[in-house]
N, C-alpha and C. Protein backbone atom coordinates (compact mmCIF):
# COMPACT_ATOMS: atom_id res chain seq x y z
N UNK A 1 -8.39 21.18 -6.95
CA UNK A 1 -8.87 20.05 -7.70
C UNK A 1 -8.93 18.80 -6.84
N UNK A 2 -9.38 19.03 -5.51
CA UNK A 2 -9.23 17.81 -4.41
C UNK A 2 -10.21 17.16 -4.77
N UNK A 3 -10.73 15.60 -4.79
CA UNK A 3 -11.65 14.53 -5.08
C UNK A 3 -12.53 14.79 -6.61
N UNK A 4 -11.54 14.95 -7.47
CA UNK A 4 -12.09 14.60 -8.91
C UNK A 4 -11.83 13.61 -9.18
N UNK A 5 -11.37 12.52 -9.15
CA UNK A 5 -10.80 11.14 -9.85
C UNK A 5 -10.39 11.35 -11.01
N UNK A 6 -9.24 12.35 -10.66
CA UNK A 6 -8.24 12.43 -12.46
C UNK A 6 -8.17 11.14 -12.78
N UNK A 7 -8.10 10.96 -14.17
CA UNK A 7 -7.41 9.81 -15.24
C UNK A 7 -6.22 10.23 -15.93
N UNK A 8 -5.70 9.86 -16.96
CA UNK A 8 -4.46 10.27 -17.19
C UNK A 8 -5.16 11.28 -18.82
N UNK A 9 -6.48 10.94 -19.09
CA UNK A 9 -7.04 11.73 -20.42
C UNK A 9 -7.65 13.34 -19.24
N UNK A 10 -7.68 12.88 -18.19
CA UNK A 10 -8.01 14.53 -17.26
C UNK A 10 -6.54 14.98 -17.25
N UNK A 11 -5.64 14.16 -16.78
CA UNK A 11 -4.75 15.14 -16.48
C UNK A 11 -3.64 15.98 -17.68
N UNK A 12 -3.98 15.03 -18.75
CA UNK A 12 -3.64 15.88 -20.48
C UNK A 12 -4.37 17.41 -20.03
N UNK A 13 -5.38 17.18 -20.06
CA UNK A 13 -5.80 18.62 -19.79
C UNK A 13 -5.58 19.59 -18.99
N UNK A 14 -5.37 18.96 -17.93
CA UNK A 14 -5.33 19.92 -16.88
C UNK A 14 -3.40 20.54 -17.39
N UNK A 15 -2.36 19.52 -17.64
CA UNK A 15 -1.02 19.55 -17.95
C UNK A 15 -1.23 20.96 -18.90
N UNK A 16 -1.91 21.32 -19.88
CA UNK A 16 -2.63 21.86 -21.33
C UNK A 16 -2.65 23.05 -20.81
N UNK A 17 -3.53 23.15 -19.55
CA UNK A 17 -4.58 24.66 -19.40
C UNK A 17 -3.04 25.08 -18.98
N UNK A 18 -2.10 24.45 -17.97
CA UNK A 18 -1.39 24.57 -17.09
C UNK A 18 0.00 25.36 -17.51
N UNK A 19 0.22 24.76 -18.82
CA UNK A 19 1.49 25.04 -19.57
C UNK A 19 2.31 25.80 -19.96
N UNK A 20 1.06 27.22 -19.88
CA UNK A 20 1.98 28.80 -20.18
C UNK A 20 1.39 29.44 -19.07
N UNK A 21 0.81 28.79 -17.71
CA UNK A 21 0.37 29.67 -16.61
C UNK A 21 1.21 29.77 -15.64
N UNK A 22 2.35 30.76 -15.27
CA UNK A 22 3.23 30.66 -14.88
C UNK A 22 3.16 31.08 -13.61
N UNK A 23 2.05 31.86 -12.77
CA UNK A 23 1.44 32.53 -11.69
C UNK A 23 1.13 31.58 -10.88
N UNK A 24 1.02 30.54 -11.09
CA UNK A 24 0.39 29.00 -10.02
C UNK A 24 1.55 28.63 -9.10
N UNK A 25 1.38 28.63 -7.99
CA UNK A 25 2.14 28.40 -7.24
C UNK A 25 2.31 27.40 -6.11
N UNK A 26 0.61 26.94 -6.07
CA UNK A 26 0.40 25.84 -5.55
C UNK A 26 -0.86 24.99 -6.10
N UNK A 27 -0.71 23.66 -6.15
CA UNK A 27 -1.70 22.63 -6.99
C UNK A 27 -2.23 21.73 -6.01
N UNK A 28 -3.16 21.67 -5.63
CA UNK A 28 -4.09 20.96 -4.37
C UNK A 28 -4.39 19.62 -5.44
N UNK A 29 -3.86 17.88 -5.42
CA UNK A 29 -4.57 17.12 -5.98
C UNK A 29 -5.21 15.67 -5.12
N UNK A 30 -5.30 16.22 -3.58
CA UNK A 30 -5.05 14.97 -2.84
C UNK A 30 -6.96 14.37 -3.20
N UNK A 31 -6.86 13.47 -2.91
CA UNK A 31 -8.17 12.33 -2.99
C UNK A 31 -8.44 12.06 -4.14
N UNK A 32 -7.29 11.89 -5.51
CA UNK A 32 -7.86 11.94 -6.79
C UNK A 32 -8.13 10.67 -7.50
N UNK A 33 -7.77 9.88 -6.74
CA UNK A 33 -6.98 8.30 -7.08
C UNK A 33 -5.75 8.29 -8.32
N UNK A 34 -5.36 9.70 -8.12
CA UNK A 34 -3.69 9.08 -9.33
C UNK A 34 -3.18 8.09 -9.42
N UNK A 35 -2.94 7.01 -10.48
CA UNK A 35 -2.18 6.46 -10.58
C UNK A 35 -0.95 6.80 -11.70
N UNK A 36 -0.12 5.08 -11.65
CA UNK A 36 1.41 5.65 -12.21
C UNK A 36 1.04 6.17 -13.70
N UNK A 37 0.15 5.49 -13.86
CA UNK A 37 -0.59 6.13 -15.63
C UNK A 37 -0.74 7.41 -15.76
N UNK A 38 -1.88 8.06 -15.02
CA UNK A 38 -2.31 9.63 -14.66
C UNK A 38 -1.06 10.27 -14.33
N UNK A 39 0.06 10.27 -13.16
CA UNK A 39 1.28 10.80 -13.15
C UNK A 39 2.07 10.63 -14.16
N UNK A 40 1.85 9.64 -15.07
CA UNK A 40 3.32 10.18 -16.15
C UNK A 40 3.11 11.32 -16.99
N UNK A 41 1.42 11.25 -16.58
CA UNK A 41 1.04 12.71 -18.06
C UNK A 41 1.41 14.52 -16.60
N UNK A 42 1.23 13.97 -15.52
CA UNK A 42 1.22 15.05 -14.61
C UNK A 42 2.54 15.66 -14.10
N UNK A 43 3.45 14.93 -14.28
CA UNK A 43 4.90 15.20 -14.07
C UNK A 43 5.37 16.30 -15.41
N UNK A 44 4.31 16.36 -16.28
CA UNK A 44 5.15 17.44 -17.58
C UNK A 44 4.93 18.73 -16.47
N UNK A 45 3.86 19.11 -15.44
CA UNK A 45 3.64 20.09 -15.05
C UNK A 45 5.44 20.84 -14.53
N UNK A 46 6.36 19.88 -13.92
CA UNK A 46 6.98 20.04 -13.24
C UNK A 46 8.67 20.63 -14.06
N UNK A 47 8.39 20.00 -15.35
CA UNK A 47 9.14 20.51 -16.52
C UNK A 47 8.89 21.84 -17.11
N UNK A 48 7.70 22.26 -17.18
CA UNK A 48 7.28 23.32 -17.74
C UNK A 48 7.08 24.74 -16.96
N UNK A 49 6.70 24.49 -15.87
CA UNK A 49 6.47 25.45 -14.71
C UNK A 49 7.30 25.96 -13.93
N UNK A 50 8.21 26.71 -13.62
CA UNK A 50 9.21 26.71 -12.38
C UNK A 50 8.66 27.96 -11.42
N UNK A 51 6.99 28.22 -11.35
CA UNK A 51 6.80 29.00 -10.52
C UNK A 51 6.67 28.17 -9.43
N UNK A 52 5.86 27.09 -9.57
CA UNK A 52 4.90 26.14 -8.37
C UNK A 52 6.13 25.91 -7.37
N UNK A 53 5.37 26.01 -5.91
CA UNK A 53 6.44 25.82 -4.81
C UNK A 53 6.09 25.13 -4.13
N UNK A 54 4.18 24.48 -4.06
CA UNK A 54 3.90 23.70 -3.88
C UNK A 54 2.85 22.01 -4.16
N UNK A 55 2.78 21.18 -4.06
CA UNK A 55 2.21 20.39 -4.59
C UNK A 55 0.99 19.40 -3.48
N UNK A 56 0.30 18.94 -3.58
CA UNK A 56 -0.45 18.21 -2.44
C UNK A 56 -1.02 16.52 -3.29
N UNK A 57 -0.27 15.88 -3.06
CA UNK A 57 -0.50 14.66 -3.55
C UNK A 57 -0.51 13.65 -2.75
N UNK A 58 -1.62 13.82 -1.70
CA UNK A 58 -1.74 13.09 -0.69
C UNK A 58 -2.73 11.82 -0.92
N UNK A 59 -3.29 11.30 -0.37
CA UNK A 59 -4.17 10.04 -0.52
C UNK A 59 -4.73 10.08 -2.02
N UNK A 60 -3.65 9.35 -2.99
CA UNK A 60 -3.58 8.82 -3.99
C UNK A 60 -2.75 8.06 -4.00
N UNK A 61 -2.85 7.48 -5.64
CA UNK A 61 -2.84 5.55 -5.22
C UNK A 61 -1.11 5.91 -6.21
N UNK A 62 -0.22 6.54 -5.62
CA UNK A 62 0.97 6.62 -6.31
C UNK A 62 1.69 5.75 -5.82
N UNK A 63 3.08 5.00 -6.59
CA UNK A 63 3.67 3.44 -6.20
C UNK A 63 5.04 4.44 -6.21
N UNK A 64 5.73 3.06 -5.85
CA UNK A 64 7.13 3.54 -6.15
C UNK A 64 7.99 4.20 -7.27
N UNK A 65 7.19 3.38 -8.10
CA UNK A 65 7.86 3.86 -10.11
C UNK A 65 7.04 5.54 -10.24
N UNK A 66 6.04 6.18 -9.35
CA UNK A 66 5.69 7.38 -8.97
C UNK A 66 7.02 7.90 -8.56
N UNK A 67 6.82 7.75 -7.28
CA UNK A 67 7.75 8.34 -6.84
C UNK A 67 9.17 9.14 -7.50
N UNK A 68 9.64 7.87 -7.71
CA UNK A 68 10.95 7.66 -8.68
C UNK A 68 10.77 8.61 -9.94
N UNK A 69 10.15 8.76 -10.42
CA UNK A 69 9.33 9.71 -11.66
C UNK A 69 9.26 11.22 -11.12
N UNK A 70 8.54 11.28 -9.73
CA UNK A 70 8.93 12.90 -8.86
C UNK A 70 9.79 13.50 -9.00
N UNK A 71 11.18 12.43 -8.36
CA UNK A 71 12.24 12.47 -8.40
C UNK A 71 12.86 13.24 -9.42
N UNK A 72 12.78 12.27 -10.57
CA UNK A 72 13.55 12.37 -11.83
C UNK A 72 13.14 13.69 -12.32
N UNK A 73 12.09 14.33 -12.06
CA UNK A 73 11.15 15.22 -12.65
C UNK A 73 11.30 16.60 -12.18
N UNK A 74 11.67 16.22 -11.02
CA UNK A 74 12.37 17.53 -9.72
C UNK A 74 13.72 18.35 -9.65
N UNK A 75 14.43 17.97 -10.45
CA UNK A 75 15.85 17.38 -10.08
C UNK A 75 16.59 18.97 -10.30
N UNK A 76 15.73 19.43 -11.40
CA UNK A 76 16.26 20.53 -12.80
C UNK A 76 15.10 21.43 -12.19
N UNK A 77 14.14 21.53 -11.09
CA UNK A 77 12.96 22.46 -10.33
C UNK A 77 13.51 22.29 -9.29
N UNK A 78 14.00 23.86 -8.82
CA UNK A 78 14.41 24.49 -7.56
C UNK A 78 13.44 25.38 -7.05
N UNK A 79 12.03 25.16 -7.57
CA UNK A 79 11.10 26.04 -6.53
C UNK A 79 10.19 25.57 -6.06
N UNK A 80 10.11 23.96 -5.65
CA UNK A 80 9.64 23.71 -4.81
C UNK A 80 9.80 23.84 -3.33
N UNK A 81 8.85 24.39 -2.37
CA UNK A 81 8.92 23.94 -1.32
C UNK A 81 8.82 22.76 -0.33
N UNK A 82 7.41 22.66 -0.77
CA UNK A 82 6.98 21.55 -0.20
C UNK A 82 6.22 20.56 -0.96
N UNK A 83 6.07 19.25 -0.71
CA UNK A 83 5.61 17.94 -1.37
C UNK A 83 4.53 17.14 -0.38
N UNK A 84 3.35 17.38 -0.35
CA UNK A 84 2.45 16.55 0.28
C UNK A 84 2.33 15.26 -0.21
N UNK A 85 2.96 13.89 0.58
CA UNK A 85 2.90 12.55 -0.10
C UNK A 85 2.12 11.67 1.35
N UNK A 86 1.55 12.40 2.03
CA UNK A 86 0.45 11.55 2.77
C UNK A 86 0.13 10.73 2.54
N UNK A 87 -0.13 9.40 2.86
CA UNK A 87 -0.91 8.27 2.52
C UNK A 87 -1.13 7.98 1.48
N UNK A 88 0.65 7.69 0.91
CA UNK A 88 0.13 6.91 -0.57
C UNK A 88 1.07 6.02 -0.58
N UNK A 89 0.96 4.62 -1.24
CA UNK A 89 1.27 3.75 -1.10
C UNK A 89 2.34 3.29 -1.39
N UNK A 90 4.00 3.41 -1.27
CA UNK A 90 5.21 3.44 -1.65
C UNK A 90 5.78 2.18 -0.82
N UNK A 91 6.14 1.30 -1.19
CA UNK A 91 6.54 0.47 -0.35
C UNK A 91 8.23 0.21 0.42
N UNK A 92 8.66 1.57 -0.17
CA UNK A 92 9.92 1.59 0.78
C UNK A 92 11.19 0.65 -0.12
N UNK A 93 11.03 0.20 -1.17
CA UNK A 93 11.93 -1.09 -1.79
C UNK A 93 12.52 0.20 -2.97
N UNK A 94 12.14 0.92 -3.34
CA UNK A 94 12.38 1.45 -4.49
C UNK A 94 11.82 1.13 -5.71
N UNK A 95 12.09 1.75 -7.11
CA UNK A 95 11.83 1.43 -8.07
C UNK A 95 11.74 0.38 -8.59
N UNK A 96 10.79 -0.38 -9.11
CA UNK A 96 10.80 -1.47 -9.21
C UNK A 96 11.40 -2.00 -11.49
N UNK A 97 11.76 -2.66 -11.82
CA UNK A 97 12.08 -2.71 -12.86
C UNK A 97 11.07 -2.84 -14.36
């Protein structure tokens, strides 16, 4: 799903198709322009799924309160491997309030 310009009403759906497909193991979303809006609906993937091992969320427009949300979202998912966060815009301060 590389260069669709998810919104957060795409990624309801995509979260939807996603929900009882338990065989997915890796999710390609880099060039989508995510923002923290679109990720709060995309982080259910990470609750619901414990096949996925990998993720690609590279050049999208994710902030720190992203991040922090990964995090929180990850914590209770032990099958990730790997996390593509290439070139997205985190400014290193942390969560902001």
């Amino acid at each position: 799903m590389n260069h669709n310009l998810l919104n957060a009403k795409k990624a309801y759906f995509f979260v939807e198709a996603l929900r009882n497909y338990y065989k997915i193991k890796t999710i390609l979303l880099s060039y989508n322009h995510i923002n923290e809006e679109c990720f709060k609906v995309l982080v259910e993937i990470f609750k619901v799924n414990n096949t996925l091992e990998s993720i690609d969320l590279s050049f999208n427009k994710l902030n720190d309160n992203s991040i922090y949300l990964l995090y929180e979202n990850l914590k209770e998912n032990f099958s990730f491997k790997e996390i593509n966060l290439s070139f997205i815009s985190i400014s290193g301060t942390g969560k902001s309030s």
